[in-house]
N, C-alpha and C. Protein backbone atom coordinates (compact mmCIF):
# COMPACT_ATOMS: atom_id res chain seq x y z
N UNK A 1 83.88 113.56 121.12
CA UNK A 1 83.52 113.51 119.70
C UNK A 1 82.78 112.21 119.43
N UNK A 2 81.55 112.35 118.40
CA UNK A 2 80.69 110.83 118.48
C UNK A 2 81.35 110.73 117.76
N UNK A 3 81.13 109.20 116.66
CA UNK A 3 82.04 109.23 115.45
C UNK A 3 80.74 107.84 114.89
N UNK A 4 79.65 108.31 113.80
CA UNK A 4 79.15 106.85 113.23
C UNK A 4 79.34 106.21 112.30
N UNK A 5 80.02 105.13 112.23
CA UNK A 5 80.17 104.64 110.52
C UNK A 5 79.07 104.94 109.60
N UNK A 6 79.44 104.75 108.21
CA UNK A 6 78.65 104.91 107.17
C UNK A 6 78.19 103.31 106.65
N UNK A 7 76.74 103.56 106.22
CA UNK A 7 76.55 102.19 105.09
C UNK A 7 76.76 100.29 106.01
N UNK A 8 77.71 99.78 105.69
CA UNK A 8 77.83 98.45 106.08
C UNK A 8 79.13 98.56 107.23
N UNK A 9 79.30 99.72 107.81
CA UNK A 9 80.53 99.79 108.52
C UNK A 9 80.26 99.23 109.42
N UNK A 10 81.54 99.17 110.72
CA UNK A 10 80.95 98.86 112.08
C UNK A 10 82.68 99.40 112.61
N UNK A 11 82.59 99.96 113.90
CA UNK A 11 83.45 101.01 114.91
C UNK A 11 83.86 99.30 115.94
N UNK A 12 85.22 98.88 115.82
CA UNK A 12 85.04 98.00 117.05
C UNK A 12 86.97 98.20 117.90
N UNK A 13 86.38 97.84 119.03
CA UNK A 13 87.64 97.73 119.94
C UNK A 13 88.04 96.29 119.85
N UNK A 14 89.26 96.84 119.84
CA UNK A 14 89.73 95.42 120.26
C UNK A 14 89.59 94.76 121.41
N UNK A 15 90.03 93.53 121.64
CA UNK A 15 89.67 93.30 122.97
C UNK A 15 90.97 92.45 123.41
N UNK A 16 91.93 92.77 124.38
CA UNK A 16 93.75 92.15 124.03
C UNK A 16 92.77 90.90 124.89
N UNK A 17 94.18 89.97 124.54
CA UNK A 17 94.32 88.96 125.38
C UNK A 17 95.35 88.09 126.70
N UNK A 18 94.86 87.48 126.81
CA UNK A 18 95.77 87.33 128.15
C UNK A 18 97.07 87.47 128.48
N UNK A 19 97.81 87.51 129.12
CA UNK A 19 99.37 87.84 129.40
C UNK A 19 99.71 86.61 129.66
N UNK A 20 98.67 85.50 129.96
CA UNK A 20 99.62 84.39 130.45
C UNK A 20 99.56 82.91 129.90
N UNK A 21 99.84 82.27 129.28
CA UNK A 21 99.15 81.14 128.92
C UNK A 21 98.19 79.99 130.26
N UNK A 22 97.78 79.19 129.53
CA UNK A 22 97.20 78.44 131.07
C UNK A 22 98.03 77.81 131.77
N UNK A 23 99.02 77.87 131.07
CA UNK A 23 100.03 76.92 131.65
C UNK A 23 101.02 77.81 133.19
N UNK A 24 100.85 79.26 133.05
CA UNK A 24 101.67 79.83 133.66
C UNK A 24 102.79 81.00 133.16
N UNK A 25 102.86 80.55 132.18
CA UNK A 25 104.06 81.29 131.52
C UNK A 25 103.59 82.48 131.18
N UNK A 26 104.41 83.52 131.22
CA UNK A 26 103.75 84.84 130.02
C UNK A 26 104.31 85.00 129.31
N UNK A 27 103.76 86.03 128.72
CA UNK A 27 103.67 86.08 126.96
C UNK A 27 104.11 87.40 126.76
N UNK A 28 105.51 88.13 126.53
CA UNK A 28 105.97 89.17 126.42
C UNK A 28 105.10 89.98 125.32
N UNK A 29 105.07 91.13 125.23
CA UNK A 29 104.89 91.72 124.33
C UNK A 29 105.52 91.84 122.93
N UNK A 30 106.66 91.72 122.92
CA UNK A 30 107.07 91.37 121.63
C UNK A 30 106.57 90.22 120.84
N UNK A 31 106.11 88.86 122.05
CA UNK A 31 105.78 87.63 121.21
C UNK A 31 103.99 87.69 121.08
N UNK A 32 103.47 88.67 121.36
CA UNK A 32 101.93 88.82 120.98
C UNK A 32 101.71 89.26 119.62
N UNK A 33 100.33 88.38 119.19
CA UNK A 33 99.71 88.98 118.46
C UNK A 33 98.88 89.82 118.14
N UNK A 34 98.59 90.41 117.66
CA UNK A 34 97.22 91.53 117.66
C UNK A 34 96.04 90.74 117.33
N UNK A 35 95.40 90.96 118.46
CA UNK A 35 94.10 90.07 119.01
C UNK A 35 92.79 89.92 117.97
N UNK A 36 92.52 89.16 117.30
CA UNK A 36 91.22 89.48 116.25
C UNK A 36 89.64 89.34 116.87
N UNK A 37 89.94 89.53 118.10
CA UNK A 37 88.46 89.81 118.66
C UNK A 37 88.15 90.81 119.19
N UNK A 38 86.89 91.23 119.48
CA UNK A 38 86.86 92.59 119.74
C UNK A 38 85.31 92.58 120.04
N UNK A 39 85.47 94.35 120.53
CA UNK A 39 83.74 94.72 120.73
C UNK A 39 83.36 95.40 119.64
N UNK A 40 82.06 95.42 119.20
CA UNK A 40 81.22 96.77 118.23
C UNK A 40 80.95 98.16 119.44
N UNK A 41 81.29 98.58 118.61
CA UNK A 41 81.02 100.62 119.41
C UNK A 41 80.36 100.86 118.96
N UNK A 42 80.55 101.22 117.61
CA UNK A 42 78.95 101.74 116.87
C UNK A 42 78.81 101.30 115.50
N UNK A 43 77.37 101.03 114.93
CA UNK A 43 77.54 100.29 113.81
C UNK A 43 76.80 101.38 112.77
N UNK A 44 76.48 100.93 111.74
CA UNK A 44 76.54 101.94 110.34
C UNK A 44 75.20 101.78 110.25
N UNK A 45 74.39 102.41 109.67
CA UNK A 45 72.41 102.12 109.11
C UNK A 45 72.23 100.78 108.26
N UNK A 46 73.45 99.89 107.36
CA UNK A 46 73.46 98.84 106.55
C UNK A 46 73.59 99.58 105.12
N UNK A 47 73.73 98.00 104.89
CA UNK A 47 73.88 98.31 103.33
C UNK A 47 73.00 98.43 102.27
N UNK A 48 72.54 98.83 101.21
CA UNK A 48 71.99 99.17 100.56
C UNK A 48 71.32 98.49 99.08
N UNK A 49 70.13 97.76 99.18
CA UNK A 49 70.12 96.79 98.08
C UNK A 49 70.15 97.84 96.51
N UNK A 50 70.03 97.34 94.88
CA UNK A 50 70.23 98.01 94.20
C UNK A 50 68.88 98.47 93.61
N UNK A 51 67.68 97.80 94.56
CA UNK A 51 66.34 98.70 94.28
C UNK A 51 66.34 99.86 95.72
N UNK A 52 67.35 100.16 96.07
CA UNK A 52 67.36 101.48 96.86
C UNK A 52 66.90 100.98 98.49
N UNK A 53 66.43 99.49 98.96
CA UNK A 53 65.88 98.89 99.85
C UNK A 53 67.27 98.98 101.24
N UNK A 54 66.73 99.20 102.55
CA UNK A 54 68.46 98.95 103.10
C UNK A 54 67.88 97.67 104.03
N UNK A 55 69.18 97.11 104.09
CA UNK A 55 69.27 95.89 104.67
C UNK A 55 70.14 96.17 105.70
N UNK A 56 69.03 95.93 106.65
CA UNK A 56 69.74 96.12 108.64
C UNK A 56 71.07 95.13 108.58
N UNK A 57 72.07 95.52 109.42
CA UNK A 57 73.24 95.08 110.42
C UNK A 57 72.82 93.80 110.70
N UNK A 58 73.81 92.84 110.48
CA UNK A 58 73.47 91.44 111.66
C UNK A 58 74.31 91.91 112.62
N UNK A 59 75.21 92.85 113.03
CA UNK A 59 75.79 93.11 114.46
C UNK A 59 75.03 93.95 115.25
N UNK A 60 74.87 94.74 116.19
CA UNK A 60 74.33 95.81 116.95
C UNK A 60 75.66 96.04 118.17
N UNK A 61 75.55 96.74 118.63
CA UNK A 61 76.71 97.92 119.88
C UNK A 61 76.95 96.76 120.70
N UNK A 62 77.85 96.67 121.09
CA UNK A 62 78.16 95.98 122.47
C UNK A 62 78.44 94.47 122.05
N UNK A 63 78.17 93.94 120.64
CA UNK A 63 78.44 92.39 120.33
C UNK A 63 79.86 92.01 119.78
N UNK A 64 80.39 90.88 120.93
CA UNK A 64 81.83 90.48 120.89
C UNK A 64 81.75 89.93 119.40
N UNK A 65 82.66 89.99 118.49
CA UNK A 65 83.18 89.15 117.81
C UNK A 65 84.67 89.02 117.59
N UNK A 66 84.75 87.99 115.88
CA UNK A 66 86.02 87.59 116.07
C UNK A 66 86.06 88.20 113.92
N UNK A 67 86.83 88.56 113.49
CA UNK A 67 88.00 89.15 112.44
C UNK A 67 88.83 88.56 112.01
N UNK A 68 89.46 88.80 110.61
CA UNK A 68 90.14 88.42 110.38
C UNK A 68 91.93 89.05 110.27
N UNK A 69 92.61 88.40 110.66
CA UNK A 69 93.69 88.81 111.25
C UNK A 69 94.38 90.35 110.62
N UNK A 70 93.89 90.77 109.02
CA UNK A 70 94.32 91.97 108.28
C UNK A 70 92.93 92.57 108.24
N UNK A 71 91.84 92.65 108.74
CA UNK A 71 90.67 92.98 108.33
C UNK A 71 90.64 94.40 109.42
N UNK A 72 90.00 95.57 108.59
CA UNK A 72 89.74 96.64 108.82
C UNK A 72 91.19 97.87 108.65
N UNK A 73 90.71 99.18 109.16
CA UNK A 73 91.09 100.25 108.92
C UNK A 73 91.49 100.48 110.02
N UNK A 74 92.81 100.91 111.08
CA UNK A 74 93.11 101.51 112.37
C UNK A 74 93.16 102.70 112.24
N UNK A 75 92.62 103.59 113.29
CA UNK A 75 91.88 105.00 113.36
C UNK A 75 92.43 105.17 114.74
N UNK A 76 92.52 106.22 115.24
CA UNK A 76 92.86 106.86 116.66
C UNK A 76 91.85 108.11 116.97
N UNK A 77 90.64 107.74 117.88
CA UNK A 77 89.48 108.37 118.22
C UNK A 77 89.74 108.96 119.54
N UNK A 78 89.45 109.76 120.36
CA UNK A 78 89.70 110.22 121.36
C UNK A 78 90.81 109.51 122.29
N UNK A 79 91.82 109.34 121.60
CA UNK A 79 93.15 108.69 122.34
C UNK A 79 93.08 107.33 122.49
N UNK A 80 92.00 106.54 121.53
CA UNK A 80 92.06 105.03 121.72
C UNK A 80 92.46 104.38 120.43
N UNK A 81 92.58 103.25 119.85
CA UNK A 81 92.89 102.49 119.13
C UNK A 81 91.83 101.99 118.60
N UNK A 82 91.02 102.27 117.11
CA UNK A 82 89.72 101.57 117.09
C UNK A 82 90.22 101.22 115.63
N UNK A 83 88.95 100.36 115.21
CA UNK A 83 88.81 99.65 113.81
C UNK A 83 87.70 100.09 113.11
N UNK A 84 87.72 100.12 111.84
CA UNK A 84 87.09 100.67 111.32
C UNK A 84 86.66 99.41 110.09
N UNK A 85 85.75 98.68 110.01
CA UNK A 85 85.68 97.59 109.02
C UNK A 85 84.72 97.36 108.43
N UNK A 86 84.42 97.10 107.49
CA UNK A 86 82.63 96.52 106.90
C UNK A 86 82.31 95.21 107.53
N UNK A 87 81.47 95.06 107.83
CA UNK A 87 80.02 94.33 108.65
C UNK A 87 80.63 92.76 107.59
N UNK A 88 81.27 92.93 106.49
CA UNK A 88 81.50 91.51 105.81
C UNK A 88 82.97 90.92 105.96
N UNK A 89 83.84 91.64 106.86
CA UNK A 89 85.28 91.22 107.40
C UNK A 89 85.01 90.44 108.83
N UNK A 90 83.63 90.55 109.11
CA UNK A 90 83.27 89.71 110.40
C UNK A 90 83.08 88.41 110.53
N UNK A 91 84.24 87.54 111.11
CA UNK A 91 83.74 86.12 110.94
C UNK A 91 82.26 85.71 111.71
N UNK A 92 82.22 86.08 112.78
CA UNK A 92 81.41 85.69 113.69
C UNK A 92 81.11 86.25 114.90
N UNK A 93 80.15 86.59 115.64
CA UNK A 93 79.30 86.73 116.54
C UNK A 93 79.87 85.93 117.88
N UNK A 94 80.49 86.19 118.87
CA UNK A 94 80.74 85.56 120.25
C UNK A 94 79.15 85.54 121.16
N UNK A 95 78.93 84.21 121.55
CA UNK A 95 77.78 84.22 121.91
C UNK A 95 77.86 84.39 123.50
């Protein structure tokens, strides 16, 4: 099933993080957080100025970023875990 956001959306995975600190130790699952970085899957056409003009995505497919820790919608797409968020819950771009 494809699935494309609408408008200013953007489709992203999460992306977990490590099990171990640098130090050695790991990090049970109970004491993790839910990771606020992630990939874009698929992004939306943009948003829409109020003379009818659309204004392109600053994200495109495949660009890591980082979220804010309550930001977006959780969805379950072909048996995965995805997010569902507007293009303006995005802190930033991983370069």
């Amino acid at each position: 099933m494809a699935f494309k956001p609408l408008h200013d959306r953007v489709l992203v995975r999460r992306i977990q993080s490590e099990d171990k600190t640098k130090g050695g130790l790991i990090i049970p699952d109970t004491a993790k957080e839910k990771p606020a970085e992630g990939e874009i899957v698929a992004v939306g056409e943009g948003a829409r100025k109020d003379s009818g003009e659309l204004i392109a995505p600053s994200v495109k497919t495949g660009d890591r970023i980082l979220f804010g820790k309550w930001s977006g919608t959780e969805v379950t797409l072909n048996g995965e875990e995805l997010l569902i968020m507007k293009e303006s819950d995005i802190l930033g771009i991983i370069a």
